[in-house]
Protein backbone atom coordinates (compact mmCIF):
# COMPACT_ATOMS: atom_id res chain seq x y z
CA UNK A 1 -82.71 55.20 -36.38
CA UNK A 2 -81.84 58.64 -35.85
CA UNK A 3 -80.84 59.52 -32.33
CA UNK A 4 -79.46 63.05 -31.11
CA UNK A 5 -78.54 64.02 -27.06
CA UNK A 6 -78.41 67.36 -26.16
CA UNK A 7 -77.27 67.84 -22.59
CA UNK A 8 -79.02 69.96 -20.50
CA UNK A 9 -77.10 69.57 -17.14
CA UNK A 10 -74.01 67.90 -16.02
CA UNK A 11 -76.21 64.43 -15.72
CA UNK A 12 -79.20 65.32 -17.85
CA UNK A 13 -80.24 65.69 -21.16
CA UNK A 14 -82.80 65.62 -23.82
CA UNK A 15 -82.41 62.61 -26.44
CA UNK A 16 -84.73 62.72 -29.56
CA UNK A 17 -85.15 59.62 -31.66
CA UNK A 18 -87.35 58.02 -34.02
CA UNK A 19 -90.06 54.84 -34.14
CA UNK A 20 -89.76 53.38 -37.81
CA UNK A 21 -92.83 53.75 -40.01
CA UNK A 22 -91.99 49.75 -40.28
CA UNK A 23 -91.77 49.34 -36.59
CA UNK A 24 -94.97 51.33 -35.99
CA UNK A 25 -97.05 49.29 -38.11
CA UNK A 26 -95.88 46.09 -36.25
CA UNK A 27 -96.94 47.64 -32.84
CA UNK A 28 -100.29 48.78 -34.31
CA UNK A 29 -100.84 44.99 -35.17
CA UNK A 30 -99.94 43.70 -32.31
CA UNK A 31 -101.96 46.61 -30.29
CA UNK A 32 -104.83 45.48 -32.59
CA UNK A 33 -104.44 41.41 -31.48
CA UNK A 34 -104.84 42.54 -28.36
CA UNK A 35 -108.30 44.06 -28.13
CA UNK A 36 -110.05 42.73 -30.93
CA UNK A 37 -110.61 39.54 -28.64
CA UNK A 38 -112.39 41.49 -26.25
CA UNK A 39 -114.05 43.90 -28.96
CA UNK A 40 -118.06 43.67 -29.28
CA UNK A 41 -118.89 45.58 -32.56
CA UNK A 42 -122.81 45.74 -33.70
CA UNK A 43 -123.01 42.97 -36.82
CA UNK A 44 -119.69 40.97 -35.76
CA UNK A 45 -119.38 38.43 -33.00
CA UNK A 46 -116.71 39.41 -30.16
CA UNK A 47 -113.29 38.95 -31.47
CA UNK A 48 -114.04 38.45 -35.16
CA UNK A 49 -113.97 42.04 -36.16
CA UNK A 50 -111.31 43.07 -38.85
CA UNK A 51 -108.38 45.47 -38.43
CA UNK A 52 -110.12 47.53 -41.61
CA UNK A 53 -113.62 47.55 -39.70
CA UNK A 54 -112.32 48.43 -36.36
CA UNK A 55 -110.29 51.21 -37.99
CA UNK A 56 -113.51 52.70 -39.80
CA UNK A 57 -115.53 52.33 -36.50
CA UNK A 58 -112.73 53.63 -33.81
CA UNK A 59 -110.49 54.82 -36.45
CA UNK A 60 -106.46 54.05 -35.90
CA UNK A 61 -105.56 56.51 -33.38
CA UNK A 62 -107.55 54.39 -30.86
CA UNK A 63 -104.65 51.82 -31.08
CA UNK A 64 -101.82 54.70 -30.78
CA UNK A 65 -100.81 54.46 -26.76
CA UNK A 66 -101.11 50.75 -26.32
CA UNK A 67 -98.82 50.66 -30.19
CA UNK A 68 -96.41 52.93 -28.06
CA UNK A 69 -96.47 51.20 -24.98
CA UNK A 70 -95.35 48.06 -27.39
CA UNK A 71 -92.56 49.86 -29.56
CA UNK A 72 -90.78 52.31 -26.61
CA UNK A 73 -88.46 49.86 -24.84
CA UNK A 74 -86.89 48.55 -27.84
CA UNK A 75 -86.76 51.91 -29.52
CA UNK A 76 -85.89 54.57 -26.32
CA UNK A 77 -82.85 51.06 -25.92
CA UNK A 78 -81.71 51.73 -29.25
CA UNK A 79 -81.39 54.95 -29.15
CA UNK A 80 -79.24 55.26 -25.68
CA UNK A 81 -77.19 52.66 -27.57
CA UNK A 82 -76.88 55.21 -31.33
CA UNK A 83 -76.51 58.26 -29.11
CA UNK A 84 -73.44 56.66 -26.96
CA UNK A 85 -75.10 57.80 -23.44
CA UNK A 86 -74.93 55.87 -20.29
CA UNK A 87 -78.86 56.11 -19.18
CA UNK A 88 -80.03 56.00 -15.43
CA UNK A 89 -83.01 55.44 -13.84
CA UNK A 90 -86.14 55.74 -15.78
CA UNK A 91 -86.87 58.67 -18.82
CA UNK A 92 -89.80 60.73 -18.86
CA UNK A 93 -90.67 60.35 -22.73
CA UNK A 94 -93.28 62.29 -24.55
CA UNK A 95 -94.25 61.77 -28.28
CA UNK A 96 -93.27 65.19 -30.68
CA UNK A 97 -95.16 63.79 -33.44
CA UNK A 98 -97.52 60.52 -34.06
CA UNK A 99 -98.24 61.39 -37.34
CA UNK A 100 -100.24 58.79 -39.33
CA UNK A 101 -98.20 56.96 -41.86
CA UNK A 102 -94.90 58.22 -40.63
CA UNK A 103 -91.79 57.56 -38.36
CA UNK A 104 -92.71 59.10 -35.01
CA UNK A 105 -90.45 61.27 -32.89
CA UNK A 106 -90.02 61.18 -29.34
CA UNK A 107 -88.31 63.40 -27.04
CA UNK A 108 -86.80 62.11 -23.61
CA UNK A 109 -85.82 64.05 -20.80
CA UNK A 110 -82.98 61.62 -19.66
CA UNK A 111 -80.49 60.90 -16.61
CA UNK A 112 -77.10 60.19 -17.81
CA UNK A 113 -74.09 58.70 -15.04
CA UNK A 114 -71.75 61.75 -13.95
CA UNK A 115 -67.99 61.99 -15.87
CA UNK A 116 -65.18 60.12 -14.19
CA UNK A 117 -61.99 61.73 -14.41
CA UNK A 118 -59.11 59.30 -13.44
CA UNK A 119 -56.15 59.72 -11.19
CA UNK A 120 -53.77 57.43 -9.92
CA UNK A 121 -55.13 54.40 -9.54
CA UNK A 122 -51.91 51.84 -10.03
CA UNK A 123 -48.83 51.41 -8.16
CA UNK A 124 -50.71 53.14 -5.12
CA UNK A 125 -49.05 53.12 -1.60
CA UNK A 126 -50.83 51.33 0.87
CA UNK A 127 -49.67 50.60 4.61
CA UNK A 128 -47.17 47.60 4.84
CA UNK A 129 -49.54 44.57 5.85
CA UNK A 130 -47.70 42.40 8.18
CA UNK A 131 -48.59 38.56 7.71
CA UNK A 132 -46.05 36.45 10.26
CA UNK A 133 -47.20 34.21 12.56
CA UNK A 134 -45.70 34.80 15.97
CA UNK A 135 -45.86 31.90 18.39
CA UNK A 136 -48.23 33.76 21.09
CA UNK A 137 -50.33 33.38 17.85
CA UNK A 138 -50.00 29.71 17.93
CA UNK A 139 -49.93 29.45 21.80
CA UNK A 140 -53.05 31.57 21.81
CA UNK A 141 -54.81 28.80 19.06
CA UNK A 142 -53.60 25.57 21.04
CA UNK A 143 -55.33 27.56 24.48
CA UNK A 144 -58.67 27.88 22.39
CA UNK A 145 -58.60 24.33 20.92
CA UNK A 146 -57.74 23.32 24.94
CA UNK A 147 -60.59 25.43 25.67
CA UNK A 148 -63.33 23.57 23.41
CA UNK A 149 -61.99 20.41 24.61
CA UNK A 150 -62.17 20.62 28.30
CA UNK A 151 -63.78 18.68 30.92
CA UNK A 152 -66.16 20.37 33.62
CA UNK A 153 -65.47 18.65 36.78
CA UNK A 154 -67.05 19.90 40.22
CA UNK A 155 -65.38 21.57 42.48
CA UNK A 156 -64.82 21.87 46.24
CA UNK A 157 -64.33 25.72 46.92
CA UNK A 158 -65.22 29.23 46.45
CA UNK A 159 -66.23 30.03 42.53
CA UNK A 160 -64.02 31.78 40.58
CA UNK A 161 -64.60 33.31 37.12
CA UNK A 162 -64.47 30.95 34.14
CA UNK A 163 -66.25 28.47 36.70
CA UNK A 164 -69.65 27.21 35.62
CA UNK A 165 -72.37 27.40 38.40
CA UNK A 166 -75.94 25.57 38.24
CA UNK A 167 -78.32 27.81 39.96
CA UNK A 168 -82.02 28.54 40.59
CA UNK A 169 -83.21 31.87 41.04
CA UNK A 170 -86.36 34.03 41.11
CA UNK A 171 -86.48 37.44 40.39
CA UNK A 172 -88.47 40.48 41.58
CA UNK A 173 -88.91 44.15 40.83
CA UNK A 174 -90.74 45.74 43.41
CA UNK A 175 -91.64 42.72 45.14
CA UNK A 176 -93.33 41.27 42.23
CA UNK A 177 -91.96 38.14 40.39
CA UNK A 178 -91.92 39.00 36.53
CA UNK A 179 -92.14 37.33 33.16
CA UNK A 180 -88.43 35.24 32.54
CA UNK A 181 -86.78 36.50 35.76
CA UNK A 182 -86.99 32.73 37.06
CA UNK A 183 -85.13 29.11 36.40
CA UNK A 184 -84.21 26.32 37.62
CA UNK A 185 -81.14 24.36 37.28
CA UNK A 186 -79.87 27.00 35.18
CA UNK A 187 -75.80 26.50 34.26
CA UNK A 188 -74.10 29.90 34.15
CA UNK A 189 -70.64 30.44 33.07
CA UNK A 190 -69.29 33.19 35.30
CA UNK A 191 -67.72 36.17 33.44
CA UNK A 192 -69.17 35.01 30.28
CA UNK A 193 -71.37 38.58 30.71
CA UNK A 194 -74.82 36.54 29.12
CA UNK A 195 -76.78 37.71 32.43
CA UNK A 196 -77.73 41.15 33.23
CA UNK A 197 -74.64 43.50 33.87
CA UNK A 198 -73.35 42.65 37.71
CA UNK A 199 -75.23 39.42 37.98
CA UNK A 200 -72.13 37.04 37.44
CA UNK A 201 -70.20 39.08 39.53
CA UNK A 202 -71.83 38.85 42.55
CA UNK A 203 -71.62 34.53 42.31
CA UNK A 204 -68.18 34.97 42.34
CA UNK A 205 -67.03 33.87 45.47
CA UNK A 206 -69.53 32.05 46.61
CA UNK A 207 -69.70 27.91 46.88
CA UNK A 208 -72.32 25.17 46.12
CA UNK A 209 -75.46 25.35 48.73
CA UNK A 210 -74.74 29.25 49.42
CA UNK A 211 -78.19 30.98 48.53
CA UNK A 212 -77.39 34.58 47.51
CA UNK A 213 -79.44 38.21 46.93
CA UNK A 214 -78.04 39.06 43.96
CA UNK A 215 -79.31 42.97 43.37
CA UNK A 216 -78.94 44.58 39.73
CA UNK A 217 -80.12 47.45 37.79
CA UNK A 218 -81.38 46.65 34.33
CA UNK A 219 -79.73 48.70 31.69
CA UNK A 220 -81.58 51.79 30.13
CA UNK A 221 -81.97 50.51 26.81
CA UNK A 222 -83.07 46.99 28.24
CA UNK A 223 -85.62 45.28 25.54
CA UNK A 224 -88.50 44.83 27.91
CA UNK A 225 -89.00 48.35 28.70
CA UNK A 226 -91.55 47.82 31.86
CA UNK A 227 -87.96 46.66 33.38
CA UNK A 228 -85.31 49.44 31.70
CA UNK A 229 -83.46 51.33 34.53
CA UNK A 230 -85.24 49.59 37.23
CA UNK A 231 -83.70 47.77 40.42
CA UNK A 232 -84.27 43.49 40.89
CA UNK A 233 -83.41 41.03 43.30
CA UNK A 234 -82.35 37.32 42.21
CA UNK A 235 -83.35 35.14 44.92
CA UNK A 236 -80.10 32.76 43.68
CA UNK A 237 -79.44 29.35 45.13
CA UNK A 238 -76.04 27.68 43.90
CA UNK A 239 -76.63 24.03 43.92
CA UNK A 240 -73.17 23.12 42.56
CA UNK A 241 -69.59 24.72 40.84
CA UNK A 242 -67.91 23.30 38.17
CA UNK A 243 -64.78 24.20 36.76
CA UNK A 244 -62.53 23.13 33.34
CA UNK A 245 -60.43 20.98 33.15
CA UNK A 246 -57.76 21.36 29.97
CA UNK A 247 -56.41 18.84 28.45
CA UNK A 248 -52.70 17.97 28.60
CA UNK A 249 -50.93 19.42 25.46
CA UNK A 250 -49.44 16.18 24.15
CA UNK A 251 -49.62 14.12 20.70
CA UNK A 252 -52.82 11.90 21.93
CA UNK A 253 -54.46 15.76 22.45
CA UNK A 254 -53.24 16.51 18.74
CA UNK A 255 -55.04 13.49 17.24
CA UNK A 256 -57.58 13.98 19.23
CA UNK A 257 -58.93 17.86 18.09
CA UNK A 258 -57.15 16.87 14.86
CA UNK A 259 -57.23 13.35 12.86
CA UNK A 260 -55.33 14.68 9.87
CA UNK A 261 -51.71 14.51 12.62
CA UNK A 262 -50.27 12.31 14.68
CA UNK A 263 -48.23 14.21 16.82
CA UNK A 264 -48.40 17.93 18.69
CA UNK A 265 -45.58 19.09 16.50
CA UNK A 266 -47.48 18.69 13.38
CA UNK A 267 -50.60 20.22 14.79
CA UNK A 268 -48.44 23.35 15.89
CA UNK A 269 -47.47 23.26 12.31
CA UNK A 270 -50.69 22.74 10.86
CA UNK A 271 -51.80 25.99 13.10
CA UNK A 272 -48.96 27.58 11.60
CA UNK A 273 -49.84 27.08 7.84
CA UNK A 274 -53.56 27.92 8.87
CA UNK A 275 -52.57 30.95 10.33
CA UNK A 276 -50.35 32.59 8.01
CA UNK A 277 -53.35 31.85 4.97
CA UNK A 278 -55.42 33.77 7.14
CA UNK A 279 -53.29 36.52 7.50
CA UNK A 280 -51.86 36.59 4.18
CA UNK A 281 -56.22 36.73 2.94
CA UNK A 282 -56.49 39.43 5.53
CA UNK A 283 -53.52 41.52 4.64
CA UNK A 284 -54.83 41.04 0.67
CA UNK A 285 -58.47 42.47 2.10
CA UNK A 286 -56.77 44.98 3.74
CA UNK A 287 -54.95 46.13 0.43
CA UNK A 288 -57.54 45.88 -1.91
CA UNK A 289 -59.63 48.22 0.39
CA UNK A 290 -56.37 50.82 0.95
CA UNK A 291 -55.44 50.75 -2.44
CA UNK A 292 -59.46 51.24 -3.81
CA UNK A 293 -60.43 54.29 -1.63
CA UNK A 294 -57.19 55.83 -2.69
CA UNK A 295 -58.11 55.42 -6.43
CA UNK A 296 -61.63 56.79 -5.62
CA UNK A 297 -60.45 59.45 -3.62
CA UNK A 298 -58.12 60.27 -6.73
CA UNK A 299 -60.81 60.76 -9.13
CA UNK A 300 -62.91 63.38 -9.98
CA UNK A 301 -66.52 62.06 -10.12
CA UNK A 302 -69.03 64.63 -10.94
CA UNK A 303 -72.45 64.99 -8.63
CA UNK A 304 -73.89 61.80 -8.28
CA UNK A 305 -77.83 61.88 -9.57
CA UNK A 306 -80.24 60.91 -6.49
CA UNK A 307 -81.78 58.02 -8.86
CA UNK A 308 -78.27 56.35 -8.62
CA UNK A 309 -78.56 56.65 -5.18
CA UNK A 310 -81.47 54.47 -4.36
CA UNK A 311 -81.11 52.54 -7.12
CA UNK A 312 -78.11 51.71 -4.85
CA UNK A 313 -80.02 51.15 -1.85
CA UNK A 314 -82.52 48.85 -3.39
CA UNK A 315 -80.29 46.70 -4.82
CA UNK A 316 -78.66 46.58 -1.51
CA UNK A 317 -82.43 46.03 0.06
CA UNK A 318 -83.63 43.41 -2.06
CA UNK A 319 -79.62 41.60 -1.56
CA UNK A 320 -79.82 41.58 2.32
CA UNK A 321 -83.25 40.19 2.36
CA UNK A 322 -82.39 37.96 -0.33
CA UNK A 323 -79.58 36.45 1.75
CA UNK A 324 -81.63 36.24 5.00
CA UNK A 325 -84.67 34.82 2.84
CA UNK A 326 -81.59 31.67 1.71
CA UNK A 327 -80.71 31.10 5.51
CA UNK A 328 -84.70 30.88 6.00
CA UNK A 329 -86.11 33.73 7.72
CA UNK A 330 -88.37 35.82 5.29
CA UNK A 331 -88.49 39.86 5.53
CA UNK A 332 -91.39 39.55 8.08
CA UNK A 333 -89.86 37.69 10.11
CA UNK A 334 -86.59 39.66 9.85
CA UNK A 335 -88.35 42.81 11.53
CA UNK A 336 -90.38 41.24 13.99
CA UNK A 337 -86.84 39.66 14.76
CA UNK A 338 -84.62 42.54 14.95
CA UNK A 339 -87.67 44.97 15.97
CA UNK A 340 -86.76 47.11 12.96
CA UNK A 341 -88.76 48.21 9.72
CA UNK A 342 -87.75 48.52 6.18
CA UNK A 343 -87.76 52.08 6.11
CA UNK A 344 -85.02 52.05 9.14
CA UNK A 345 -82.69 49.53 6.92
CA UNK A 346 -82.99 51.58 3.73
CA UNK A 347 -82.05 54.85 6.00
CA UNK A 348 -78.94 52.24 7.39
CA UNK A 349 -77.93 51.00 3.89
CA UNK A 350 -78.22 54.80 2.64
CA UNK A 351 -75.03 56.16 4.83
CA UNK A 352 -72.63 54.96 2.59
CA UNK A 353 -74.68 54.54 -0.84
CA UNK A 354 -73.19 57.71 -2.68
CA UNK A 355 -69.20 56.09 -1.96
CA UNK A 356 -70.69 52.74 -3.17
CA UNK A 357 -71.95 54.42 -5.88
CA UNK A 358 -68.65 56.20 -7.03
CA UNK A 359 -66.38 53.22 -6.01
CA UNK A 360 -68.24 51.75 -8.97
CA UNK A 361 -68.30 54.07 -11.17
CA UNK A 362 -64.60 54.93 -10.98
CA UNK A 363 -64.31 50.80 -11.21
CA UNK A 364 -66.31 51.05 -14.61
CA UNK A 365 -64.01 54.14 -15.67
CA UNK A 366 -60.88 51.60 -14.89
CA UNK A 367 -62.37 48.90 -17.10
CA UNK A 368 -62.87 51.06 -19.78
CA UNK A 369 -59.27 53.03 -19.60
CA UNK A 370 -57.93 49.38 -19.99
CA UNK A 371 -60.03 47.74 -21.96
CA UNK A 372 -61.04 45.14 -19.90
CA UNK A 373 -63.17 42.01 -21.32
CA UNK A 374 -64.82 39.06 -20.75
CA UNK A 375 -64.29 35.85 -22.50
CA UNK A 376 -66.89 33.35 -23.14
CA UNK A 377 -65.05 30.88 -21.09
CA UNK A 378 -65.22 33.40 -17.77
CA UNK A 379 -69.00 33.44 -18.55
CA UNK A 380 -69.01 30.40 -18.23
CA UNK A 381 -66.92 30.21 -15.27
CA UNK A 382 -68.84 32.71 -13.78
CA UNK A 383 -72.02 30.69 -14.57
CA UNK A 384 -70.72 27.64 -12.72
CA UNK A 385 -69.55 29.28 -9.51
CA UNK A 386 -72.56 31.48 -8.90
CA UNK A 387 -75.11 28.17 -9.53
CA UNK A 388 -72.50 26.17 -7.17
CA UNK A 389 -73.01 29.08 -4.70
CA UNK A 390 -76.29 29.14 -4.70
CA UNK A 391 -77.09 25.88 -5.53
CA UNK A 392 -79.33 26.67 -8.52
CA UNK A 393 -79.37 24.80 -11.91
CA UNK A 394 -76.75 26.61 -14.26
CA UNK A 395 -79.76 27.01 -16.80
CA UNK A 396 -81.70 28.85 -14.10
CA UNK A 397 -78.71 31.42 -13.97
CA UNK A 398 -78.12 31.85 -17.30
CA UNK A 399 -81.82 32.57 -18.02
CA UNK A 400 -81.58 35.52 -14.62
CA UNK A 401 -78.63 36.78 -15.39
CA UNK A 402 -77.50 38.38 -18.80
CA UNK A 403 -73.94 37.85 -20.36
CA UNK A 404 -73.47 41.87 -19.73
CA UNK A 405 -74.58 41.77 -16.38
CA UNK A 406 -72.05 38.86 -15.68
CA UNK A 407 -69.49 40.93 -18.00
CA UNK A 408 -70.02 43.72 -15.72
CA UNK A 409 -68.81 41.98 -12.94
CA UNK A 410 -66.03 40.08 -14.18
CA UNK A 411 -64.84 42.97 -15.62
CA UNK A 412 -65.02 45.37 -12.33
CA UNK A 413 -63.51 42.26 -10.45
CA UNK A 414 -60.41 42.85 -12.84
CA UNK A 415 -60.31 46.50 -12.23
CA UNK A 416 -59.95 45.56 -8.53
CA UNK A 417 -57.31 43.18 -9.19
CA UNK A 418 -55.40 45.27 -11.36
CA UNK A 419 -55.56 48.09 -8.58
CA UNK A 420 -54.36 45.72 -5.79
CA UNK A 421 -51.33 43.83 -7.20
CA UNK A 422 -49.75 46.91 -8.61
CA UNK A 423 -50.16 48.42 -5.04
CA UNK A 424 -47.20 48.62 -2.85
CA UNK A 425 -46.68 48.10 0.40
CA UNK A 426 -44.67 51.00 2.57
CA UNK A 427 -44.21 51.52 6.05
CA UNK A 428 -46.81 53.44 7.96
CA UNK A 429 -44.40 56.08 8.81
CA UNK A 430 -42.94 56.64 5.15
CA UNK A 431 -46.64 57.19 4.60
CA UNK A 432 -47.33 59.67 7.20
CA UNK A 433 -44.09 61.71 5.82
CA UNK A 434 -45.35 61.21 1.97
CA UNK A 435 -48.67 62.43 3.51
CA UNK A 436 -47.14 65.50 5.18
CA UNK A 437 -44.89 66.43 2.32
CA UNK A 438 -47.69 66.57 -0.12
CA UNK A 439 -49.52 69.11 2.99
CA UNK A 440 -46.23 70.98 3.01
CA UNK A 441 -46.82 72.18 -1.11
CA UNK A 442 -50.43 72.62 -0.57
């Protein structure tokens, strides 16, 4: 094939290539097989007419768009690949010549991805993360695991926040009961903030059999909007108060919450381990995302083409739904649910499409400065986790997913490795002065 790309903008371009004399007459058949079943021709019965009859009654050229419909992908793919472009979004393609009995030319008016210029994007300073575990930490951990494991027992006295009250109540605006403003038997954990903003507080101090008037003000923005901004009273009778009771921190509390230990020492050390893997993940996160917005920011990307853009946005579209479709709630549901549409999520996912867009591109520059591949055994690898993730057959994954699609991400994984272990850490205030310093030669 001959190929040849003439740019025509920063991202655009004209690319002119050629459809084989070889490769026409193979589309031209197969355009042929296509409509001769359907083809009623006076003398022949339908679908028994001959390629030489049909092209003395219709003559060739009748076959010529449906041929090129055939031969285009594989040819306009072919010729990205020969010309050495990096093609986005789809071409607007027009034949130059269809000349009968020879190779014909095409032009396309293409979008190409914008040049990535490199800067630093090793050894980058990022803020020092700090991963010990204090033992407020711990403390804080054994209080929460106290929390989930205490008793409600009732109590004689006023109620007190943290208390849980069982309550009936009916609720007017206006004078008029309304729809959900009344229960009965209804536990309420005081300061918890589930009920209307002031609600809770006005309980507090109050003891079982006391019938209260609690008056609030629904919020503004307050989902049922016949009730937004406007005044109700709760008609509230407490019928009883509960508070927790925690249990004693000892080793029968440890194998309780915790079978894997037999005493509280070794569940305080347990916490300990936990904790530190957590902070030691978050500290990585935190570095990886330091360290990659400072390699972005130190490249120079060229305008980003719109295509790229939603291209981004679908693919972020069709993932989100895709993930809420898994947990079982399809899109209809999901915007009935969250009162939203699809247009309103694609304008949400849009905000930050164009840095998604050049995080990735400067992530593809990185793989190629290095040289990055993928083996057949990370295919593989690759293969196995995703169907594990998704529970799907490995076959079904290998037959969705192409080995350069799984390349790509392996590879850009890499790229994001290779950024955050040569990072180093540095103290914030180092950082600030390095930050000022470079200000001071601007």
């Amino acid at each position: 094939m001959s190929a040849n790309w003439k740019t025509t903008g920063k991202t655009t371009g004209e690319l002119t290539f050629e459809i084989s004399q070889d490769e026409v007459k193979k589309s031209l058949d197969q355009a042929f097989k296509r409509v001769k079943k359907n083809l009623r021709v006076p003398g022949f019965r339908k679908g028994h007419v001959s390629r030489v009859i049909f092209d003395q009654y219709y003559g060739e050229e009748a076959l010529y768009e449906d041929a090129l419909n055939i031969a285009l992908p594989k040819a306009y793919s072919e010729a990205v690949k020969e010309a050495g472009i990096k093609a986005v979004g789809q071409p607007q393609i027009a034949p130059i010549s269809l000349e009968k009995g020879k190779a014909w030319e095409m032009k396309a008016t293409v979008t190409v991805e914008p040049e990535v210029k490199l800067g630093q994007y090793k050894e980058i300073e990022v803020p020092k993360q700090n991963t010990r575990v204090y033992q407020k930490d711990i403390d804080a951990e054994l209080t929460k695991r106290q929390e989930q494991n205490a008793e409600m027992v009732l109590k004689n006295g006023k109620a007190e926040n943290g208390d849980t009250v069982t309550i009936d109540y009916v609720g007017t605006v206006d004078g008029k009961e309304f729809d959900g403003g009344s229960a009965q038997n209804y536990s309420l954990e005081l300061g918890s903030q589930t009920f209307i903003p002031g609600f809770e507080d006005q309980l507090v101090g109050h003891e079982a059999g006391d019938e209260v008037d609690v008056v609030v003000t629904f919020p503004e923005d307050y989902g049922a909007k016949d009730l937004a901004g406007k005044e109700a009273h709760f008609q509230t009778k407490i019928h009883e108060v509960k508070s927790k009771q925690l249990p004693e921190l000892d080793d029968e509390f440890a194998k309780d919450v915790d079978d894997s230990v037999e005493t509280l020492d070794e569940l305080k050390d347990k916490i300990k381990a936990d904790l530190k893997a957590d902070k030691e993940e978050a500290a990585k996160r935190a570095i990886q995302e330091a360290a990659i917005t400072t390699a972005v920011k130190n490249a120079t990307v060229d305008e980003i083409p719109d295509v790229m853009i939603q291209e981004d946005v679908d693919t972020q579209l069709n993932q989100y739904l895709g993930d809420m479709q898994r947990q079982g709630i399809d899109p209809a549901t999901y915007f009935k649910l969250t009162n939203t549409t699809e247009d309103q999520l694609r304008k949400q996912l849009s905000a930050n499409a164009a840095e998604r867009v050049k995080t990735n591109l400067v992530l593809e520059a990185i793989v190629k400065a290095e040289g990055f591949t993928a083996s057949e055994e990370e295919i593989d690898n690759e293969i196995k986790e995703l169907a594990h993730e998704y529970n799907m057959d490995e076959k079904v994954v290998r037959n969705t997913l192409s080995n350069e699609m799984l390349s790509h991400d392996i590879n850009v994984r890499k790229a994001m490795d290779l950024i955050t272990d040569s990072a180093k850490q540095v103290a914030k205030a180092k950082l600030e002065e390095g930050s000022d310093d470079e200000q001071s030669e601007d």
